[in-house]
N, C-alpha and C. Protein backbone atom coordinates (compact mmCIF):
# COMPACT_ATOMS: atom_id res chain seq x y z
N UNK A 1 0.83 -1.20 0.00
CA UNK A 1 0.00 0.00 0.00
C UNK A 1 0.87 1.26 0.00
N UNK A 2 1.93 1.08 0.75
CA UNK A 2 3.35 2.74 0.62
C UNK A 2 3.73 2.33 -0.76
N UNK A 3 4.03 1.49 -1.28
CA UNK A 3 3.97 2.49 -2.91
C UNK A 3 3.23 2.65 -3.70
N UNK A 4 2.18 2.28 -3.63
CA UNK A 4 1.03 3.22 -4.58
C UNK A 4 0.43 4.55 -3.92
N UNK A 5 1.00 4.75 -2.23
CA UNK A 5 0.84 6.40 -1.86
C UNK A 5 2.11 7.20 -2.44
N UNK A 6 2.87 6.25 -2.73
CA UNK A 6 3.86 7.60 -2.98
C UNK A 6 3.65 7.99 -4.74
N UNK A 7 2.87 6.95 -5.70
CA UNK A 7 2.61 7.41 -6.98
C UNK A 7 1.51 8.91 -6.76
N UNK A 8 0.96 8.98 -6.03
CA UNK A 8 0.04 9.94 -5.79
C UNK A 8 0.60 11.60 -5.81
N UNK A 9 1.63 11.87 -5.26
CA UNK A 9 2.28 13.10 -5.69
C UNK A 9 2.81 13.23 -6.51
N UNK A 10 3.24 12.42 -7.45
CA UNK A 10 3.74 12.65 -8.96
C UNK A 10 2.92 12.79 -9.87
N UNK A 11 2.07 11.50 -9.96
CA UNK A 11 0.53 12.27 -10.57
C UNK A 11 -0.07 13.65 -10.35
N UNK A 12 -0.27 13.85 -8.85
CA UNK A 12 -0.63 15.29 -8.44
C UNK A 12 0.06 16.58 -9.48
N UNK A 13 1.04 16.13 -9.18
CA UNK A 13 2.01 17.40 -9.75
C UNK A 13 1.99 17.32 -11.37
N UNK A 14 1.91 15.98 -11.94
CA UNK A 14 1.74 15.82 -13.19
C UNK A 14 0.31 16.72 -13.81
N UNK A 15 -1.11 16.56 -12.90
CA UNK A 15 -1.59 17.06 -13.00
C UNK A 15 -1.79 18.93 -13.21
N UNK A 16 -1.06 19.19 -11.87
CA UNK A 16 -1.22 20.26 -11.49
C UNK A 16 -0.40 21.36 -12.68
N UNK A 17 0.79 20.46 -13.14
CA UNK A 17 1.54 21.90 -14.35
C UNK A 17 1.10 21.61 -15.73
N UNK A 18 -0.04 20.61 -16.07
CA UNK A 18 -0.90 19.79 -17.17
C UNK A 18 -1.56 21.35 -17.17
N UNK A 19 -2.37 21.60 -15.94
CA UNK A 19 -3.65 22.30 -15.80
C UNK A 19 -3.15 23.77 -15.82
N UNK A 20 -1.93 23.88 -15.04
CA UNK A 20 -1.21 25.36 -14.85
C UNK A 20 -1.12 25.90 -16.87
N UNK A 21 -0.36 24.80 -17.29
CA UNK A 21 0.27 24.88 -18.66
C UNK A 21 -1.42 25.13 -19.92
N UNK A 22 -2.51 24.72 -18.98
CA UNK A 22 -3.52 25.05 -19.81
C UNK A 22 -4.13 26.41 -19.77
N UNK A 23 -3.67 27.07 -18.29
CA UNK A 23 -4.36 27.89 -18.43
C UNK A 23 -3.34 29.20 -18.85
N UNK A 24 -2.24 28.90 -18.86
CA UNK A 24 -1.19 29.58 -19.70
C UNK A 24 -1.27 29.79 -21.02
N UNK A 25 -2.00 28.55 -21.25
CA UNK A 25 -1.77 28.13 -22.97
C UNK A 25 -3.22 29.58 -23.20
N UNK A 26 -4.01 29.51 -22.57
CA UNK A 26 -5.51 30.10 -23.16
C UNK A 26 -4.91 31.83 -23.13
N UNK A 27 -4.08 32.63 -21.71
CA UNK A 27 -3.19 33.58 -21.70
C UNK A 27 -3.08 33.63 -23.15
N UNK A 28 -1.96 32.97 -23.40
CA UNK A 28 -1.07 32.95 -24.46
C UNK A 28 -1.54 33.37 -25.76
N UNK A 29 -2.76 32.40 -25.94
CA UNK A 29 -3.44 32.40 -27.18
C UNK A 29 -4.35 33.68 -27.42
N UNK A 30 -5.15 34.07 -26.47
CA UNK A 30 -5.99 34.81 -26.21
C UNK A 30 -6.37 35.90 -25.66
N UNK A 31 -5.55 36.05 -24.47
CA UNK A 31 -5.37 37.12 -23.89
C UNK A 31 -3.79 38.06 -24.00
N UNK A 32 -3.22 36.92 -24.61
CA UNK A 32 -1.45 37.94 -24.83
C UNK A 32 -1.81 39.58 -25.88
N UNK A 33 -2.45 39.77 -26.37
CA UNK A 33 -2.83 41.13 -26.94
C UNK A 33 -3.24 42.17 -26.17
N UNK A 34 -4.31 41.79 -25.19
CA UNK A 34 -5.01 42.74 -24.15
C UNK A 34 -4.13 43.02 -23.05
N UNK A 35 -3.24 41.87 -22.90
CA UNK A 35 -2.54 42.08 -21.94
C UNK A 35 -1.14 42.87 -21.75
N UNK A 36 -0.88 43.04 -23.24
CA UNK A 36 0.21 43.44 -23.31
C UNK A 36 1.56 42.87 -23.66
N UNK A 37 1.53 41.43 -24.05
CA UNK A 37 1.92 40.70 -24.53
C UNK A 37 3.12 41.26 -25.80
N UNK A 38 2.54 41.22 -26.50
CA UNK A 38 2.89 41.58 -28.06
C UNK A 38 3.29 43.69 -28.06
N UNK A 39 4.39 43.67 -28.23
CA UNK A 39 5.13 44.76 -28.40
C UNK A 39 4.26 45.80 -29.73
N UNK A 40 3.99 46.59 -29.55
CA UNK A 40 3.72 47.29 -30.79
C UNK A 40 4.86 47.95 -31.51
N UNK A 41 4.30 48.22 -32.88
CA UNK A 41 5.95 48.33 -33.58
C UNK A 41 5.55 50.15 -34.21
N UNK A 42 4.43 50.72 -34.15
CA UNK A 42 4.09 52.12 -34.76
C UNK A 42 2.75 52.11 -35.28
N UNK A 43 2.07 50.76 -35.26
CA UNK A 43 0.93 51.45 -35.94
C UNK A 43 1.04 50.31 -37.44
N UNK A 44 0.24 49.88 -37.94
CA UNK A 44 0.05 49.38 -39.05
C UNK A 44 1.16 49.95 -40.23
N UNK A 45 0.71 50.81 -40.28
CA UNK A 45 1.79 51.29 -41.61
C UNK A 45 3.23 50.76 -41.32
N UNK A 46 3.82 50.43 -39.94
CA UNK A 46 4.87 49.79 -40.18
C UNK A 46 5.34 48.39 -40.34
N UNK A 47 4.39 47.86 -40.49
CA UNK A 47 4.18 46.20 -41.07
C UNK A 47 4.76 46.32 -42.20
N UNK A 48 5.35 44.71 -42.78
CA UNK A 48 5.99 44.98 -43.75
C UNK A 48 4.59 43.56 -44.52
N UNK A 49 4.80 43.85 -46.00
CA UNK A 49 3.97 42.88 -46.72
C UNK A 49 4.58 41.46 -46.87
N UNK A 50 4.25 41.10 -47.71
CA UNK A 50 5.26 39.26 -47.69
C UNK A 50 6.02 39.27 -48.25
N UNK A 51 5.83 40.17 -48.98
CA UNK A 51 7.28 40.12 -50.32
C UNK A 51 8.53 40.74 -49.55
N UNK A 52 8.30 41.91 -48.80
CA UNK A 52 9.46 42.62 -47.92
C UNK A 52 9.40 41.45 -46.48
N UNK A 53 9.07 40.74 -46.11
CA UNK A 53 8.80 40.18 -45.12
C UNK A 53 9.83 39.17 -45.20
N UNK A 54 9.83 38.41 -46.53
CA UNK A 54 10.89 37.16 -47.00
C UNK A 54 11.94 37.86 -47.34
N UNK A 55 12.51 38.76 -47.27
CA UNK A 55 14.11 39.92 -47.61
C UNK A 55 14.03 40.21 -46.15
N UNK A 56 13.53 40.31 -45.07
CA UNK A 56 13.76 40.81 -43.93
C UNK A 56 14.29 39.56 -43.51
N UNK A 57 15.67 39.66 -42.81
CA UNK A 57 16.48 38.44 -42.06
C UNK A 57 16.22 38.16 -40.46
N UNK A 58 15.30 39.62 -40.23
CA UNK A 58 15.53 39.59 -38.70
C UNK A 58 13.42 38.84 -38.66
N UNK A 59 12.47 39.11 -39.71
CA UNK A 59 11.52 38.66 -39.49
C UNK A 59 11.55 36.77 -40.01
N UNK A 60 12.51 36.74 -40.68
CA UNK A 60 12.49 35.66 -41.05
C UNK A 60 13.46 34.65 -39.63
N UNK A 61 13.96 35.24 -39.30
CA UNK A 61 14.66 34.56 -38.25
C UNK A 61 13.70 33.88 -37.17
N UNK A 62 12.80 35.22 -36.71
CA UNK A 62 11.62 34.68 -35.71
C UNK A 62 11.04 33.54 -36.29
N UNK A 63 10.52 33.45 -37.57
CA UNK A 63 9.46 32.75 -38.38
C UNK A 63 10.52 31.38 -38.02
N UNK A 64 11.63 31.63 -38.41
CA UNK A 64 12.18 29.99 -38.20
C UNK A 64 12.34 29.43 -37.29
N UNK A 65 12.48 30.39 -35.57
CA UNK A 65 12.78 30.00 -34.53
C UNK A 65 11.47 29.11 -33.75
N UNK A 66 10.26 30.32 -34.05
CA UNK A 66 8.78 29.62 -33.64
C UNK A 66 8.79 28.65 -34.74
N UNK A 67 8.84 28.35 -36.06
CA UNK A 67 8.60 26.99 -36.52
C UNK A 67 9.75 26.08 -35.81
N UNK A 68 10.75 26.08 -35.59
CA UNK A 68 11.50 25.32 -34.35
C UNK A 68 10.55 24.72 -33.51
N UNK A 69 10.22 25.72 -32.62
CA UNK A 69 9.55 25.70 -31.44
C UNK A 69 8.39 24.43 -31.65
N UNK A 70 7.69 25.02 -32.48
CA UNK A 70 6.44 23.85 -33.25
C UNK A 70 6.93 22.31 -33.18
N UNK A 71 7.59 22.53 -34.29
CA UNK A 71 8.49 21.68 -34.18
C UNK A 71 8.87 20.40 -33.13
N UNK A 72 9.08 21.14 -32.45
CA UNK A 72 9.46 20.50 -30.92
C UNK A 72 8.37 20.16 -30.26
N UNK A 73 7.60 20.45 -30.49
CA UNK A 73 6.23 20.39 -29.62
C UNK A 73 5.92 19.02 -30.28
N UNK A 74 5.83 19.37 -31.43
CA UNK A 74 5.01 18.38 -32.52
C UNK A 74 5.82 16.56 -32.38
N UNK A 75 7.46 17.00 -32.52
CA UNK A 75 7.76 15.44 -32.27
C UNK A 75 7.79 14.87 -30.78
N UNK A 76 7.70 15.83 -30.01
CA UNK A 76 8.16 15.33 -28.48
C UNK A 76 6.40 14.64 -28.63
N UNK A 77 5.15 15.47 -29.25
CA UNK A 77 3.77 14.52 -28.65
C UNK A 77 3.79 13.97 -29.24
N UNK A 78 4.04 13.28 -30.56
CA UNK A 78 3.79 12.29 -31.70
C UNK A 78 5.05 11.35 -31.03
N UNK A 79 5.63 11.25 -30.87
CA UNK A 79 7.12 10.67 -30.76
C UNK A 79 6.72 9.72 -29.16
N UNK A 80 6.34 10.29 -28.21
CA UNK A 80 5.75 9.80 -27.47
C UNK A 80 4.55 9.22 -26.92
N UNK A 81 3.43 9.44 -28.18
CA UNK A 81 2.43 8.48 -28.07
C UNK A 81 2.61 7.64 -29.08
N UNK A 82 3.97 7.05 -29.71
CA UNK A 82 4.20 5.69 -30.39
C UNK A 82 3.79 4.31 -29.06
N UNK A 83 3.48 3.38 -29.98
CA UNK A 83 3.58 2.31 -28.90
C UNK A 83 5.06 1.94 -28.24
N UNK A 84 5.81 2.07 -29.13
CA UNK A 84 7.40 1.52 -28.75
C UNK A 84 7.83 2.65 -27.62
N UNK A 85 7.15 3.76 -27.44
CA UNK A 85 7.87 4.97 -26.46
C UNK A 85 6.54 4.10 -25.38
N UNK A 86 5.34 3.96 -25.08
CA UNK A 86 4.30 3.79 -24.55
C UNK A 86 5.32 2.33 -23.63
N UNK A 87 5.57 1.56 -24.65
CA UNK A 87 5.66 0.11 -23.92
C UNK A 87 7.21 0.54 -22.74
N UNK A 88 8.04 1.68 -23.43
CA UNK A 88 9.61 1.20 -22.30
C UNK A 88 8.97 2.33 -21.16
N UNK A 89 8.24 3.34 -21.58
CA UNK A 89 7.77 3.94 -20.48
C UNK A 89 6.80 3.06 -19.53
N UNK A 90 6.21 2.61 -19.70
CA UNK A 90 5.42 1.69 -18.62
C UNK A 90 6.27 0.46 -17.90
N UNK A 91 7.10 0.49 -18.72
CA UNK A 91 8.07 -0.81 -17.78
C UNK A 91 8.89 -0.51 -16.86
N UNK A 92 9.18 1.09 -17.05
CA UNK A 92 10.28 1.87 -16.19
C UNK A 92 9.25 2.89 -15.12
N UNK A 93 8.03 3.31 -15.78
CA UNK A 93 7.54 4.55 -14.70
C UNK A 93 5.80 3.49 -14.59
N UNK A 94 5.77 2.59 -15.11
CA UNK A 94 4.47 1.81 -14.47
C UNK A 94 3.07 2.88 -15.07
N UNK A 95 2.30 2.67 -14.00
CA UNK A 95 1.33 3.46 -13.88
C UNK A 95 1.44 4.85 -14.16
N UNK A 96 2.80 5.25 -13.60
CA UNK A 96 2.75 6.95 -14.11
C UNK A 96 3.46 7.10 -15.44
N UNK A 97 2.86 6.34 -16.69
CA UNK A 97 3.78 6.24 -17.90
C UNK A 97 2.51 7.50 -18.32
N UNK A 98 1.45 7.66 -17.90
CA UNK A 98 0.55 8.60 -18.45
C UNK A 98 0.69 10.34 -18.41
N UNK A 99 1.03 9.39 -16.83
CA UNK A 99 1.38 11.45 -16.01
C UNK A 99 2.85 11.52 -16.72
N UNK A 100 3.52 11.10 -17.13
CA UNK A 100 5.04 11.25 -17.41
C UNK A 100 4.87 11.97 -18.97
N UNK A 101 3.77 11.43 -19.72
CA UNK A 101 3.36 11.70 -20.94
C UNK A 101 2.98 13.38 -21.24
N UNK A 102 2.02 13.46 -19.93
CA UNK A 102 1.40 14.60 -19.88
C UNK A 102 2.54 15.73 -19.57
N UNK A 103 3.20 15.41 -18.27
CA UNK A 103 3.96 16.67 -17.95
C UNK A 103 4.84 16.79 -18.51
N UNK A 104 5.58 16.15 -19.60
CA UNK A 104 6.32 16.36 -20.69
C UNK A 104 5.95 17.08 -22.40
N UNK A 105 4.24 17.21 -22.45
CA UNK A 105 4.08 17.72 -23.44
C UNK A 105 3.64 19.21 -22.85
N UNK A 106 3.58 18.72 -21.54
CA UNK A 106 3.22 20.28 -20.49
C UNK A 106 4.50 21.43 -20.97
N UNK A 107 5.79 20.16 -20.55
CA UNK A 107 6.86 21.08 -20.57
C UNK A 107 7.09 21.60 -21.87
N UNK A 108 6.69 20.49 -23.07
CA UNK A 108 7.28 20.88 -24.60
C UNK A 108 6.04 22.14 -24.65
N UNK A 109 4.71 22.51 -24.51
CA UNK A 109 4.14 23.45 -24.37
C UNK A 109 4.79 24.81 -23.90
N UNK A 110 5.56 24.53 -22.49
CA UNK A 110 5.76 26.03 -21.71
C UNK A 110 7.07 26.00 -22.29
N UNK A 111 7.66 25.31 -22.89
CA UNK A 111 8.86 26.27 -24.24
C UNK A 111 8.72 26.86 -25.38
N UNK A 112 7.70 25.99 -26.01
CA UNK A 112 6.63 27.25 -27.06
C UNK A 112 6.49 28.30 -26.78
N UNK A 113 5.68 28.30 -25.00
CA UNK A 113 5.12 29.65 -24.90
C UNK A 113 6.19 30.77 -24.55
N UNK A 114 7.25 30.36 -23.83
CA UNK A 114 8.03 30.98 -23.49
C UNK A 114 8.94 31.72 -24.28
N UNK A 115 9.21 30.67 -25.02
CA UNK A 115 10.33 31.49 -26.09
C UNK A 115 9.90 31.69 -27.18
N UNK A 116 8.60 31.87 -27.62
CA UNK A 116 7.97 31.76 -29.00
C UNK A 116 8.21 33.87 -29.07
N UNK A 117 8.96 33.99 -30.68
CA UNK A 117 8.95 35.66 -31.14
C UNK A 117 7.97 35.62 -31.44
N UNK A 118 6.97 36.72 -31.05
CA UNK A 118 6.27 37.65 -32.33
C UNK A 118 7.32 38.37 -33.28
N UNK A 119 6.36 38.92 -34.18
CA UNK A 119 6.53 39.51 -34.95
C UNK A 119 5.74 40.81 -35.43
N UNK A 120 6.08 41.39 -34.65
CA UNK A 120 4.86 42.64 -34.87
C UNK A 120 5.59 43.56 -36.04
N UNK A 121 6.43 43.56 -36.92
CA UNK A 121 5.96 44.12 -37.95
C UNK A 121 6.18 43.31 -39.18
N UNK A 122 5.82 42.12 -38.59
CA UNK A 122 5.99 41.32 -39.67
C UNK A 122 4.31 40.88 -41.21
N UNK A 123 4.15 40.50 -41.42
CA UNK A 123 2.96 40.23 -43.04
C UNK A 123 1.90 39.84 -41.69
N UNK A 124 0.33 40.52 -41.62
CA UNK A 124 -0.49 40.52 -41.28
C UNK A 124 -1.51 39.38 -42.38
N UNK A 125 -2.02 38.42 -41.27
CA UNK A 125 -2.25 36.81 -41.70
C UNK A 125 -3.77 37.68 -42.19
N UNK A 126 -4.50 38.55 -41.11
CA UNK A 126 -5.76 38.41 -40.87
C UNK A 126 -6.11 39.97 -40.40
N UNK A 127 -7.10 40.38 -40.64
CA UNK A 127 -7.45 41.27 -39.84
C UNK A 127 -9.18 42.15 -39.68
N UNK A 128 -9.33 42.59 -38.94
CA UNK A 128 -10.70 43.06 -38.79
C UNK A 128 -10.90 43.89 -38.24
N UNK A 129 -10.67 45.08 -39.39
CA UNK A 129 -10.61 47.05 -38.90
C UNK A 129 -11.92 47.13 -39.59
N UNK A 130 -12.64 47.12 -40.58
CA UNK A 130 -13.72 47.84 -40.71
C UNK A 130 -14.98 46.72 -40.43
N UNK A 131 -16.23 47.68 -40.79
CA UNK A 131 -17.32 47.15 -39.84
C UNK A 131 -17.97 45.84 -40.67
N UNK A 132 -18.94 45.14 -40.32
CA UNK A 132 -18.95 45.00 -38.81
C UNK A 132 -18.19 43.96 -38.64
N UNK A 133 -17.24 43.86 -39.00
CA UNK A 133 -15.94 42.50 -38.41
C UNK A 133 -15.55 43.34 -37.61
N UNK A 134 -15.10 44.37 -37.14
CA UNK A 134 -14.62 45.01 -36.17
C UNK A 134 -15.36 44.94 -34.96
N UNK A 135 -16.64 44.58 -35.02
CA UNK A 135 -17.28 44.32 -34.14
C UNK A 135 -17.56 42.84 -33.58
N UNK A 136 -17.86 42.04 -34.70
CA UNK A 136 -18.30 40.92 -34.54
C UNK A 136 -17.19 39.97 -33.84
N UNK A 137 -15.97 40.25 -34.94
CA UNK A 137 -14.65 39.12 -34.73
C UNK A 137 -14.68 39.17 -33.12
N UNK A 138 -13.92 40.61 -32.33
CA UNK A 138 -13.68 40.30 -30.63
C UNK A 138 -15.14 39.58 -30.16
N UNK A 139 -16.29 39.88 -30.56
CA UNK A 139 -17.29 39.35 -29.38
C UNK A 139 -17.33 37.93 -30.09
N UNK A 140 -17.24 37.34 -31.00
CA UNK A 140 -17.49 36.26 -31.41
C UNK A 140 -16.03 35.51 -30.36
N UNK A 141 -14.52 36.26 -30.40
CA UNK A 141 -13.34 35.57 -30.08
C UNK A 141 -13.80 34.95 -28.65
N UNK A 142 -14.40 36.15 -27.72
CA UNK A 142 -14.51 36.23 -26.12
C UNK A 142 -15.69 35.46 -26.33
N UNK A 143 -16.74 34.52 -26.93
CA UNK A 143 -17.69 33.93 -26.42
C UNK A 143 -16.86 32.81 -26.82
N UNK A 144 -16.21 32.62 -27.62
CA UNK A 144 -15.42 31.21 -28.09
C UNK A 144 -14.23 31.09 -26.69
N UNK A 145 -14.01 31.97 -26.00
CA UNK A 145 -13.18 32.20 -25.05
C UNK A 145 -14.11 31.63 -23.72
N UNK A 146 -14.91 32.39 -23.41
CA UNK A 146 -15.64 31.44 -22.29
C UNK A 146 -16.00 30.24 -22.38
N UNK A 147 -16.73 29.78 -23.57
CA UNK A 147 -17.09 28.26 -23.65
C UNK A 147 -15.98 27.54 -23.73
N UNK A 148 -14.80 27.63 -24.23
CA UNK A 148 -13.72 26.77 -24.06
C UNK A 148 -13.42 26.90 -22.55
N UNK A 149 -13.43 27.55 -21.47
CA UNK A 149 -13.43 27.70 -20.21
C UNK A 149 -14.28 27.15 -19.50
N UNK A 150 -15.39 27.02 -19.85
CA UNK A 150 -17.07 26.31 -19.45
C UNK A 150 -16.27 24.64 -19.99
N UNK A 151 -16.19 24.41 -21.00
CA UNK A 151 -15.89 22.87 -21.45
C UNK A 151 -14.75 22.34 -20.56
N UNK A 152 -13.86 23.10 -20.32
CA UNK A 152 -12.55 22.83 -19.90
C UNK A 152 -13.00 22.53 -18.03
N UNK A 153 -13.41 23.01 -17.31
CA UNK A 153 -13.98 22.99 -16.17
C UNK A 153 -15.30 21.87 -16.42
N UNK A 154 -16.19 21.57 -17.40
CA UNK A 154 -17.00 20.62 -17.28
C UNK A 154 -16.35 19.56 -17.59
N UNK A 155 -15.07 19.54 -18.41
CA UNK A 155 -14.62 18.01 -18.50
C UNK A 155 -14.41 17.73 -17.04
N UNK A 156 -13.48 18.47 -16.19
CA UNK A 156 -12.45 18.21 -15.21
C UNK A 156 -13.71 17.62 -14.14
N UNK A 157 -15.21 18.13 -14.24
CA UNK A 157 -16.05 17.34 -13.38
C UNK A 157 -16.10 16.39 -13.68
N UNK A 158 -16.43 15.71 -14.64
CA UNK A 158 -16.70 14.79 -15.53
C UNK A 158 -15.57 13.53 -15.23
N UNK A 159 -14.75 13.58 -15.67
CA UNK A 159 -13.46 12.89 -15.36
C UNK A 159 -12.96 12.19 -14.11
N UNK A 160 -12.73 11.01 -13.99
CA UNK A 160 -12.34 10.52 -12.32
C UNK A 160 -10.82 11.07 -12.49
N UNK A 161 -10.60 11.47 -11.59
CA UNK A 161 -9.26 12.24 -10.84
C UNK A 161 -8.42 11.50 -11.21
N UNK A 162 -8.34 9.68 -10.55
CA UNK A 162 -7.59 9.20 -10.34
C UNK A 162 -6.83 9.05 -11.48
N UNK A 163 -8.20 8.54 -12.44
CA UNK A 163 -7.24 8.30 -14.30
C UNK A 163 -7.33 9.26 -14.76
N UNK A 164 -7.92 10.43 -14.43
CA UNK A 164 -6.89 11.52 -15.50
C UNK A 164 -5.73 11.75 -15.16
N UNK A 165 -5.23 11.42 -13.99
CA UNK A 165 -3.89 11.64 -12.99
C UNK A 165 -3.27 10.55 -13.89
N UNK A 166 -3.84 9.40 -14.10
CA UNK A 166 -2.88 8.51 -14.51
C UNK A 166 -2.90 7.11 -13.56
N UNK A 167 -3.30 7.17 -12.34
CA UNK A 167 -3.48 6.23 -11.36
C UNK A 167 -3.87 5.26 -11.41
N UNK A 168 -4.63 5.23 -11.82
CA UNK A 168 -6.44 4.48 -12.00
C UNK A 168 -6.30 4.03 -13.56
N UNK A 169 -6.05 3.25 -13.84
CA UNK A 169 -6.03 2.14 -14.83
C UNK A 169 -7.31 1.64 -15.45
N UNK A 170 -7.43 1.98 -16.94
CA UNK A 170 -8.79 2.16 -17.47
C UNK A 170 -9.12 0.24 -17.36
N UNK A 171 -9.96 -0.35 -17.81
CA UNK A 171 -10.18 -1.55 -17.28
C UNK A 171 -9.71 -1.82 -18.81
N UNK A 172 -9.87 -3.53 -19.10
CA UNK A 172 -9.71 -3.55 -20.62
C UNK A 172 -10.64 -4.75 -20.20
N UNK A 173 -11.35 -4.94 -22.01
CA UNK A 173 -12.66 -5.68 -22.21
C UNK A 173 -11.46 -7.27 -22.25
N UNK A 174 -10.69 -7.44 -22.66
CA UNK A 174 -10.47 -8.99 -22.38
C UNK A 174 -10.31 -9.51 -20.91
N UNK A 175 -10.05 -8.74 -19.98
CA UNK A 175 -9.66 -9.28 -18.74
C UNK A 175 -11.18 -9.97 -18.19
């Protein structure tokens, strides 16, 4: 029974920077503009278009560093939900081969967020200055913003603790 209490704080914690790293991630995505996030560079007119954008070395540099970043994100979660990464992790961390899963794409997440450049005067993807997208886009963003907050809190009811932690071992139909 003492070692399946001591899997319980690693899960915990697996949990806890899973959930920290989510609500960073929504920051990040969503609120890094309002917040102050993103540097302004003068005002629109100093954006450059795509054509000056691909001759700029210092916008192209960011562009390659965040596709890095991606990058990294992308093989550390694919790379680790192979079966061959699945099977040596469970033979070495057991039960917490799940939480080990999680707080590692936690971590490949909070290096995205961390070191990811903008580019504020770099080729504008998108935008919505005149009406009524100027209106619609933010209230449409912030209701897509709460319900992902509403879903995200109704899963976490929803969910037994133990196996989203990783603990609690889903059953399987042959046993």
């Amino acid at each position: 029974m003492a070692p399946a209490l001591l899997l319980v704080p690693a899960a915990l914690a697996s949990f806890v920077l899973a959930f920290g790293t989510g609500v960073e991630f929504v920051r990040f995505t969503s609120l890094r503009p309002l917040l102050g996030g993103i540097p302004e560079s003068g005002g629109p007119d100093a954006r450059h278009g795509w054509l000056a954008a691909l001759q700029d070395r210092s916008i192209l540099a960011s562009l390659a560093w965040d596709l890095c970043l991606l990058l990294l994100f992308v093989v550390q979660h694919s790379l680790m939900a192979t079966e061959a990464v699945k099977a040596w992790t469970s033979r070495y961390f057991g039960v917490l081969q799940r939480s080990l899963y999680v707080a590692c794409t936690a971590l490949a997440l909070q290096l995205v967020m961390r070191y990811w450049e903008a580019t504020p005067r770099g080729p504008v993807l998108w935008e919505a200055r005149a009406e009524p997208w100027a209106t619609w886009v933010p209230l449409l963003c912030f209701v897509l913003h709460v319900v992902s907050w509403l879903l995200i809190f109704s899963i976490l009811l929803v969910f037994d603790y133990a196996e989203l932690m990783g603990l609690k071992q889903p059953a399987f139909k042959g046993q």
